[in-house]
Protein backbone atom coordinates (compact mmCIF):
# COMPACT_ATOMS: atom_id res chain seq x y z
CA UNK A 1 -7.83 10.89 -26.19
CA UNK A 2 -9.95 8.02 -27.50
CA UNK A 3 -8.99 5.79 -25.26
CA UNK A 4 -9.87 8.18 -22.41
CA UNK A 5 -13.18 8.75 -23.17
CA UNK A 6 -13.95 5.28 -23.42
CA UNK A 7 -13.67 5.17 -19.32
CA UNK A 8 -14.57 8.65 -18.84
CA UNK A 9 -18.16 8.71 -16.37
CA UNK A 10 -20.46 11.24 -16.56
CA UNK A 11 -23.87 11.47 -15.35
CA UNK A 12 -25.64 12.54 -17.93
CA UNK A 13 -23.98 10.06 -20.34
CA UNK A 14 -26.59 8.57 -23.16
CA UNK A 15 -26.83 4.32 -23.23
CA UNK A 16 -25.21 2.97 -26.57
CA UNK A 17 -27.64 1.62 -28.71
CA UNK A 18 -29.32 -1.77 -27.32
CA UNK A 19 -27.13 -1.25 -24.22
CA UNK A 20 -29.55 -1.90 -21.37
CA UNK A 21 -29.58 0.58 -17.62
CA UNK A 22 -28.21 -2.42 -15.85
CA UNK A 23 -25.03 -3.10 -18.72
CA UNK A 24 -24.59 0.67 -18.39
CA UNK A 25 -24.00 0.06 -14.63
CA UNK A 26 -21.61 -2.94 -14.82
CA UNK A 27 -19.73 -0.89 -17.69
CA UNK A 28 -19.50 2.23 -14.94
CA UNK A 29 -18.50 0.12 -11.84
CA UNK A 30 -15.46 -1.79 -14.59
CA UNK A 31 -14.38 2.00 -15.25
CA UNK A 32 -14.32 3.18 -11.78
CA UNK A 33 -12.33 -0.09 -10.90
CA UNK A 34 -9.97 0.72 -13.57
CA UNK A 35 -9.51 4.07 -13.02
CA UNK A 36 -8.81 3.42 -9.50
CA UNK A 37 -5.81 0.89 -10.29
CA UNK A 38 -4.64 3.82 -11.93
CA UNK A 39 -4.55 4.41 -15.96
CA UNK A 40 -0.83 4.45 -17.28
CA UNK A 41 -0.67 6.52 -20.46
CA UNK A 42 2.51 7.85 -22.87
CA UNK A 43 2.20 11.20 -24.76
CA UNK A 44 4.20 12.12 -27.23
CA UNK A 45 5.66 16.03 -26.93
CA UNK A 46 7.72 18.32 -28.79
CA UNK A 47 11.08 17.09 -26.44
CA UNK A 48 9.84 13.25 -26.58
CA UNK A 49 7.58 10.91 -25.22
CA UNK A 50 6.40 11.20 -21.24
CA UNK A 51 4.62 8.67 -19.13
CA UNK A 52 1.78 9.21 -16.91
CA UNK A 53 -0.96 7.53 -14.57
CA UNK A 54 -4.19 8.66 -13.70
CA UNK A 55 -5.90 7.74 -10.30
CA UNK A 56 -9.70 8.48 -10.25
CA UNK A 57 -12.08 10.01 -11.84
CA UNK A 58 -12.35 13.82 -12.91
CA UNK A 59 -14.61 16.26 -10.62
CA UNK A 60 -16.91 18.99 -11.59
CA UNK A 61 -15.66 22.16 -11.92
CA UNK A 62 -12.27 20.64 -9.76
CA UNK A 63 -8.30 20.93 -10.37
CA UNK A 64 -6.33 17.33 -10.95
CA UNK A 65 -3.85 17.07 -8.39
CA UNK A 66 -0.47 16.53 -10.79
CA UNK A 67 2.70 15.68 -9.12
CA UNK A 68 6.41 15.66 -10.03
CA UNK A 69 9.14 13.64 -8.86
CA UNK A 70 12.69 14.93 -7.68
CA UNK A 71 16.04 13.30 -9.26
CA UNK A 72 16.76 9.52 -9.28
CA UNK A 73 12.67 8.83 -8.15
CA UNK A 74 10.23 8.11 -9.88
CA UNK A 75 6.41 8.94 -9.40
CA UNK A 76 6.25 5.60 -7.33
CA UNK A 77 9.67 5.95 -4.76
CA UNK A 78 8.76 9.84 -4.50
CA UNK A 79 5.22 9.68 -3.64
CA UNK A 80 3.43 6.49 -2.83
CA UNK A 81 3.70 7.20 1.07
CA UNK A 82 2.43 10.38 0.72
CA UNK A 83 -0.63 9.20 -1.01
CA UNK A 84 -1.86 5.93 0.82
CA UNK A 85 -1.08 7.47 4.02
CA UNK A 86 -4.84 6.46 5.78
CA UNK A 87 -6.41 10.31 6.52
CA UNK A 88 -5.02 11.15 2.67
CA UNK A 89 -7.34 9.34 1.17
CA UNK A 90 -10.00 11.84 2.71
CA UNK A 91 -8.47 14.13 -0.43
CA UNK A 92 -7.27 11.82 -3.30
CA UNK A 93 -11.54 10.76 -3.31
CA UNK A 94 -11.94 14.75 -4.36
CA UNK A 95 -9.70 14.80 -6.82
CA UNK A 96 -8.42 13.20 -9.74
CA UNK A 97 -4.58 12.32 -9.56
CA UNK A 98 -2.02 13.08 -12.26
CA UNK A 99 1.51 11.39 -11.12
CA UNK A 100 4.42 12.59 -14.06
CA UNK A 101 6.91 10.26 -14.60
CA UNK A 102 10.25 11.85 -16.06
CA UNK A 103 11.25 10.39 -19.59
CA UNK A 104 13.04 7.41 -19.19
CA UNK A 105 12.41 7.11 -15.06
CA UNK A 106 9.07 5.20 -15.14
CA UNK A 107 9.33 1.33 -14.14
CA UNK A 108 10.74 -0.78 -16.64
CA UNK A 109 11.82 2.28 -18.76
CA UNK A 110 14.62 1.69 -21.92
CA UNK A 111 18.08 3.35 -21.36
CA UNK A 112 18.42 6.32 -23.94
CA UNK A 113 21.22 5.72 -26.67
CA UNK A 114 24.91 7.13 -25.85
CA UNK A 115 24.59 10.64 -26.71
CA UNK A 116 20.99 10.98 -26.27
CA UNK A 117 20.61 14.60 -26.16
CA UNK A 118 18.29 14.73 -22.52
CA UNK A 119 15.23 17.14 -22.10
CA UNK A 120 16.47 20.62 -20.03
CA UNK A 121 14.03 21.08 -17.42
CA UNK A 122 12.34 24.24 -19.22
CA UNK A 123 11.25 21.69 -21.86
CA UNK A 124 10.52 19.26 -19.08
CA UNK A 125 7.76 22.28 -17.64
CA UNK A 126 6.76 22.61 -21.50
CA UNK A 127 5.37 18.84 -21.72
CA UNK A 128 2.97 19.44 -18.96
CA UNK A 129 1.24 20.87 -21.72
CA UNK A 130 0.80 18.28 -23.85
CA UNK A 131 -0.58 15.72 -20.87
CA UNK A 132 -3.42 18.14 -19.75
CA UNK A 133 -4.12 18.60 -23.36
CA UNK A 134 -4.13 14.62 -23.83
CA UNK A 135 -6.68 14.50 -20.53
CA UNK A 136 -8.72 17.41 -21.27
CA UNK A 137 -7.99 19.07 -17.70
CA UNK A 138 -7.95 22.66 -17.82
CA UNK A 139 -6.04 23.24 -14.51
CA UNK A 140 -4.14 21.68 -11.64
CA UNK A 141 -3.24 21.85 -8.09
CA UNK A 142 0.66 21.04 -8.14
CA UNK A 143 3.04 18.88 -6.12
CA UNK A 144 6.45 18.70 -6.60
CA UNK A 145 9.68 17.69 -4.76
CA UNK A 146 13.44 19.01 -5.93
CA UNK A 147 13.74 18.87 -9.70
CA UNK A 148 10.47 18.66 -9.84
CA UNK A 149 9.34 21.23 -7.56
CA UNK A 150 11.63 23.67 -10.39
CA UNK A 151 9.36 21.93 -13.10
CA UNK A 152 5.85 22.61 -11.83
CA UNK A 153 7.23 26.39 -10.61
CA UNK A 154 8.53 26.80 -14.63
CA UNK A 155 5.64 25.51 -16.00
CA UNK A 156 2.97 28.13 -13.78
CA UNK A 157 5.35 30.91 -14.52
CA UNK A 158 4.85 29.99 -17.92
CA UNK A 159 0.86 29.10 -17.85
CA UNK A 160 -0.29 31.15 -14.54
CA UNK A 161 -4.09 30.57 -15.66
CA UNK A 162 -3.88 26.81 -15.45
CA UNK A 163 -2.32 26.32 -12.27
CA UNK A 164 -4.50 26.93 -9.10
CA UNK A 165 -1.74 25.87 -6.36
CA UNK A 166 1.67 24.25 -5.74
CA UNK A 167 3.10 22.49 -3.10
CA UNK A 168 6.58 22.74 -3.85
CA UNK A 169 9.05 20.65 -1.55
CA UNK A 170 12.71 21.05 -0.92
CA UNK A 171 12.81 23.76 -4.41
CA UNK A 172 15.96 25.57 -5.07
CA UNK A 173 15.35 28.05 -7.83
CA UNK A 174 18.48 29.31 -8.37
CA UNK A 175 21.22 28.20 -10.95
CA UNK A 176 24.02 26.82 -9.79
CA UNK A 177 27.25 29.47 -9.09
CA UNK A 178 30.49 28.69 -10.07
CA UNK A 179 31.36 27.88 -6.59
CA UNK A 180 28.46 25.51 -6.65
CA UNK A 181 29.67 24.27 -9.62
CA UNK A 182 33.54 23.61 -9.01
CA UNK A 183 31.99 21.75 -5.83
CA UNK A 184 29.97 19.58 -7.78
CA UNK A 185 32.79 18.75 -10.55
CA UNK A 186 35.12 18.43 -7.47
CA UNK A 187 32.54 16.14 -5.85
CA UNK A 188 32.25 14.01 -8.94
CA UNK A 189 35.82 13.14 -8.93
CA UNK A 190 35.06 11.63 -5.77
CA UNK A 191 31.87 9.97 -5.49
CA UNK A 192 29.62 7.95 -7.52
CA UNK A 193 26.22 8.98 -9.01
CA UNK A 194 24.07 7.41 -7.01
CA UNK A 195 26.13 9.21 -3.92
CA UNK A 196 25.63 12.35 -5.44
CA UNK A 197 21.90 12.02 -5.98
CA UNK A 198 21.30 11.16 -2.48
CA UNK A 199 23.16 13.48 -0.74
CA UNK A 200 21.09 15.72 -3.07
CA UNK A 201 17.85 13.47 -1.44
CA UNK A 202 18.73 13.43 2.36
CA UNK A 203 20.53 14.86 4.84
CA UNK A 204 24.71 13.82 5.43
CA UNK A 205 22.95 13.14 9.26
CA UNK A 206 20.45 10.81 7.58
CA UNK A 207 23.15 9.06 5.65
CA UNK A 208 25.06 8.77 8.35
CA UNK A 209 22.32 7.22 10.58
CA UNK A 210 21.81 4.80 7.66
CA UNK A 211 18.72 3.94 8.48
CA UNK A 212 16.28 1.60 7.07
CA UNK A 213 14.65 3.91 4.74
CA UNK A 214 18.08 5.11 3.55
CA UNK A 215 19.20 1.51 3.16
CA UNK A 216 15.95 1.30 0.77
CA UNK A 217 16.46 4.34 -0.93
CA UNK A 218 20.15 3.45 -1.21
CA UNK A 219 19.63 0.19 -2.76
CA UNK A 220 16.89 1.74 -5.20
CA UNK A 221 18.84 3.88 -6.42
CA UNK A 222 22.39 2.28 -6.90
CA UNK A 223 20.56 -0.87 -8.24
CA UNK A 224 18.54 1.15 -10.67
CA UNK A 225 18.45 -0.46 -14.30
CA UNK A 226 18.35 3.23 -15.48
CA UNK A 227 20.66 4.64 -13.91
CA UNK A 228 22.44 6.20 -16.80
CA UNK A 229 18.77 7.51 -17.49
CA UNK A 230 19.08 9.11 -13.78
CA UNK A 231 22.22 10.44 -14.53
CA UNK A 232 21.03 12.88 -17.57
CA UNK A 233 17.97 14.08 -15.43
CA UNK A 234 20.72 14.66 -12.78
CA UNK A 235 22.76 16.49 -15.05
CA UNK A 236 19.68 18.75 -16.68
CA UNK A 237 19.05 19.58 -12.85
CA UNK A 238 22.70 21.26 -12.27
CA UNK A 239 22.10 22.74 -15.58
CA UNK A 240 18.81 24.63 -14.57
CA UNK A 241 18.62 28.44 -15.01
CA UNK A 242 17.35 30.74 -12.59
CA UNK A 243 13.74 30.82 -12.12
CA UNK A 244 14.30 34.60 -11.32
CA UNK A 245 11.67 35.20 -8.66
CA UNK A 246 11.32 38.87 -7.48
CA UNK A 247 8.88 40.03 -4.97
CA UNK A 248 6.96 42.68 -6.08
CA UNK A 249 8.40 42.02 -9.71
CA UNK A 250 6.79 40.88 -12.55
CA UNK A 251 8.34 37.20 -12.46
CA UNK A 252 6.66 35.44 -9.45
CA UNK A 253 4.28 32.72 -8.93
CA UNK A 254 0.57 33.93 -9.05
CA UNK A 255 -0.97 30.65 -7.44
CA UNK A 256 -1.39 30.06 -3.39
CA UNK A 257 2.17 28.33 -2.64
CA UNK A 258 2.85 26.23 0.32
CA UNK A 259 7.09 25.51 0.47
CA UNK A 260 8.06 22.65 2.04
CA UNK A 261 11.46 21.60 3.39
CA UNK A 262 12.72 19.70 6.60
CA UNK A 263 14.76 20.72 9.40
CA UNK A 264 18.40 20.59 8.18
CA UNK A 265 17.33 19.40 5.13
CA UNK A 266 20.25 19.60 2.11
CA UNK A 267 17.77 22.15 0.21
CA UNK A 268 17.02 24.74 3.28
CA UNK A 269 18.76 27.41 2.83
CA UNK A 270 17.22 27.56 -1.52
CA UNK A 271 13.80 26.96 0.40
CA UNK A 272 14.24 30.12 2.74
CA UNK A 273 15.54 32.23 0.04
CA UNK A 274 12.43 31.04 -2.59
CA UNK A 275 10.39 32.40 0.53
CA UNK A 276 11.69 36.02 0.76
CA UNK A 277 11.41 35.94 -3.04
CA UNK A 278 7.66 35.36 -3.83
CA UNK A 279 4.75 37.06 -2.28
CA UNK A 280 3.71 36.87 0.98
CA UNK A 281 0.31 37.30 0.80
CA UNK A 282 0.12 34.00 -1.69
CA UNK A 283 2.84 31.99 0.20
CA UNK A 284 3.20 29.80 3.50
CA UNK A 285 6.32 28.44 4.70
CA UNK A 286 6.66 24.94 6.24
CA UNK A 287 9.54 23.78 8.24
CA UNK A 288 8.74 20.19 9.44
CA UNK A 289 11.55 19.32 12.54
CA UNK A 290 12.90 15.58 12.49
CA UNK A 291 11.59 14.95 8.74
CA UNK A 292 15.39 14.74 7.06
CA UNK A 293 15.44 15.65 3.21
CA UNK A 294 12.29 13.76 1.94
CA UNK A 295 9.59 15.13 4.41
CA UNK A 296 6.52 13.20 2.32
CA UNK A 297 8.19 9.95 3.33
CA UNK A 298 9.44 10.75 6.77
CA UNK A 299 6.35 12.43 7.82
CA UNK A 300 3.21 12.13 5.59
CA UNK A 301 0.51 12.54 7.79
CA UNK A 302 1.95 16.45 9.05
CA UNK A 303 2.13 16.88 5.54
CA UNK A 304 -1.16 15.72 4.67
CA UNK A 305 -2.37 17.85 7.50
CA UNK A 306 -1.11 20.93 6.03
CA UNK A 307 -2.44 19.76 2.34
CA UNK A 308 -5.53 20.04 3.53
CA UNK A 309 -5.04 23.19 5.53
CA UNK A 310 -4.15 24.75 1.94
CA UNK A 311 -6.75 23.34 -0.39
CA UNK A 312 -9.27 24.71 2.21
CA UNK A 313 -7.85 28.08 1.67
CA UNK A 314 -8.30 27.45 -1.99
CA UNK A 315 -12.34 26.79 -0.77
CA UNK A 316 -12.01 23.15 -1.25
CA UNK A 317 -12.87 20.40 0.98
CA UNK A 318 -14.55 23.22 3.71
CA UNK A 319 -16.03 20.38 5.60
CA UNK A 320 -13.23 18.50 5.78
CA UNK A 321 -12.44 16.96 9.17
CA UNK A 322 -9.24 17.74 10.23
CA UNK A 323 -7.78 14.57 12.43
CA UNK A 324 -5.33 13.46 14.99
CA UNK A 325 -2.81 12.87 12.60
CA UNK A 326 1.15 12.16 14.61
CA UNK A 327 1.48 9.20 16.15
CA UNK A 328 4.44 10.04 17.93
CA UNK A 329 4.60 8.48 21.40
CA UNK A 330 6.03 11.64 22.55
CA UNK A 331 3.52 14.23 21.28
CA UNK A 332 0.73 14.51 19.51
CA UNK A 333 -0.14 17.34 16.73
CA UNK A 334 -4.03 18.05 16.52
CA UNK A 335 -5.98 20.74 14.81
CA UNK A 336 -7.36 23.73 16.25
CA UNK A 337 -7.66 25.97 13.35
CA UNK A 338 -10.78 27.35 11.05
CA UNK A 339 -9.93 28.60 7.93
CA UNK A 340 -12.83 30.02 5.77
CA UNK A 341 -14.46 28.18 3.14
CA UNK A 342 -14.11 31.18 0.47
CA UNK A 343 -11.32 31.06 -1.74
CA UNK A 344 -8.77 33.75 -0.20
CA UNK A 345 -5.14 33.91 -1.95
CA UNK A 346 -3.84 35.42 0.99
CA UNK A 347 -4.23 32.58 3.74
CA UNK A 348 -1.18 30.76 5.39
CA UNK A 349 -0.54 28.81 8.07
CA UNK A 350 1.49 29.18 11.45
CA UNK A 351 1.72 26.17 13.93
CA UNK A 352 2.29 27.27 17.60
CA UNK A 353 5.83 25.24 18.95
CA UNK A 354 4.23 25.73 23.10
CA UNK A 355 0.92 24.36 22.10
CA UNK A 356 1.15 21.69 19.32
CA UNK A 357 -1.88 23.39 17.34
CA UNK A 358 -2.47 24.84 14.10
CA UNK A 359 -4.02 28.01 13.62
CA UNK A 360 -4.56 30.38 10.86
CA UNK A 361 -2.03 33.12 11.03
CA UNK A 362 -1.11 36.61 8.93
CA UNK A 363 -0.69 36.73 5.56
CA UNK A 364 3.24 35.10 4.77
CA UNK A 365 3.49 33.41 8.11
CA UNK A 366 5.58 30.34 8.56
CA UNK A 367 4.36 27.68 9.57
CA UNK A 368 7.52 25.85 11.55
CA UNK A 369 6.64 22.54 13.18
CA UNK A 370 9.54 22.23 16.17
CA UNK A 371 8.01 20.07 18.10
CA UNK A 372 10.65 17.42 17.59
CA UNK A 373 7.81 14.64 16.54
CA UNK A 374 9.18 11.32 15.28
CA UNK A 375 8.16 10.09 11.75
CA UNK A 376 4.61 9.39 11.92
């Protein structure tokens, strides 16, 4: 925490003794520059140590934006498109930035021991803890893709009061039947790791294709010097239990949710069942067409569209300028929506197929983008 403070700026902030206004002000603009390289920090928890980096500084009276990486990715591979995509920088200057590495998945990261006995990812969800406690942030706005789309979702089931939204992409919260599971053992026998993981990642089309992003993602991935690392946060994935979402039950997600998953995406079948499961008055439901399995690298800027359609139903960002945002030579998606600046649960978002706009639309809508864009 000491280290934290030391780059910490606040306004009101007293000079240290004999430190002149114009010292003060070169010490402020070497924070900010630091901060916005992005702060890499380790925490120890109850289930080991986790690695983290910061980007910004914290807001007033704001959520940090924390996000969570799916299965052989790490915060880097899962979400650096996402993030310096050009109109999402618009947000990421609102809000601080939390991005969760899994143990043993950040860059340069040690392989565990043989027989290393690997967080589950219910213990995963309860070291979230221990990093908002280590930052002093009292809540977040969640994004998570796969495994760690299960991880944020456990971890708001678990502390509802700290968790003001989640973007959850391609999340199956169910465990795994015993169908599922002879499939996977059967599968094993068969294929690689690294095959498994990314037909868990994209589409058998997309592999197929092969490519240029899957020939990156490919090479990542097979190449990775932790791979035996990626194997035990593959293997606490199959092992998840059921997140046991009920509408109308007591076990459900409190938070505005926005469920992500791409057209013919491995993971769209869990995504439409998650939907019918939590409450449609707190819950919007985007298909993206021509996105594969990994929509916030096929097609950030729909996605960062949408973001900010949801954290202005959360009454952020109400002036925000929504943009022209696909650059498809074929169409064009552009915004034609007004969504009130108060902070209404119950807003979702629907996105007309005929007219290429997005509009506000009843609570539980989905929002299904079939315009057959290409990536952006």
């Amino acid at each position: 925490m000491a280290e934290l403070q030391e780059v910490q700026i606040t306004e009101e902030k007293p000079l240290l003794p004999g430190q002149t206004p114009e010292a003060a002000k070169e010490a402020e603009l070497a924070a900010r520059i630091l901060l916005d390289q992005g702060q890499t920090h380790s925490v120890e928890t109850p289930y080991g140590s986790v690695t983290f980096t910061v980007y910004g500084t914290p807001k007033p009276k704001r959520p940090a934006i924390l996000t969570y990486h799916d299965v052989g990715l790490n915060y880097k591979s899962c979400f650096q498109p996402l993030f310096q995509f050009g109109d999402m920088q618009e947000i990421i200057q609102n809000f601080v930035r939390v991005h969760v590495d899994a143990p043993g998945m950040e860059e340069g990261a040690a392989v565990f021991p043989l027989g290393y006995q690997y967080p589950s990812l219910d213990q995963l969800a309860d070291m979230i803890p221990c990093i908002l406690q280590y930052l002093n942030f009292s809540t977040i706005i969640g994004i998570g893709v796969g495994a760690g789309a299960y991880i944020l979702s456990r971890y708001a089931l678990n502390h509802p009061d700290t968790v003001e939204g989640l973007v959850l992409i391609n999340i199956d919260p169910n465990a795994k039947g015993w169908m599922d599971w002879a499939a996977h053992k059967l599968t094993g026998l068969t294929s690689s790791i690294s095959e498994m993981i990314l037909g868990h990642l994209f589409s058998q089309e997309e592999l197929s294709g092969n490519s240029e992003l899957i020939q990156k993602y490919r090479n990542i991935i097979t190449h990775a010097p932790n791979l035996d690392n990626i194997e035990l946060y593959w293997n606490s994935y199959n092992n998840r239990r059921d997140l046991n979402f009920e509408r109308g039950g007591d076990i459900t997600l409190k938070c505005p949710v926005m469920l992500v998953v791409g057209d013919q995406a491995p993971h769209e079948d869990a995504v439409v069942e998650c939907n019918s499961k939590l409450d449609p008055t707190q819950t919007s439901f985007l298909k993206m067409a021509d996105s594969g399995g990994q929509p916030q690298l096929t097609q950030p800027g729909k996605l960062t569209e949408a973001f900010k359609y949801f954290l202005q139903g959360m009454g952020y960002m109400a002036s925000s300028c929504m943009t022209r945002l696909s650059r498809s030579r074929t169409a064009s998606l552009t915004s034609a929506a007004s969504i009130d600046g108060n902070r209404s649960r119950s807003r979702t978002l629907s996105q007309s197929s005929e007219s290429g706009t997005l509009s506000s639309g009843p609570p539980g809508h989905t929002m299904e983008d079939s315009e057959g864009c290409g990536p952006t």
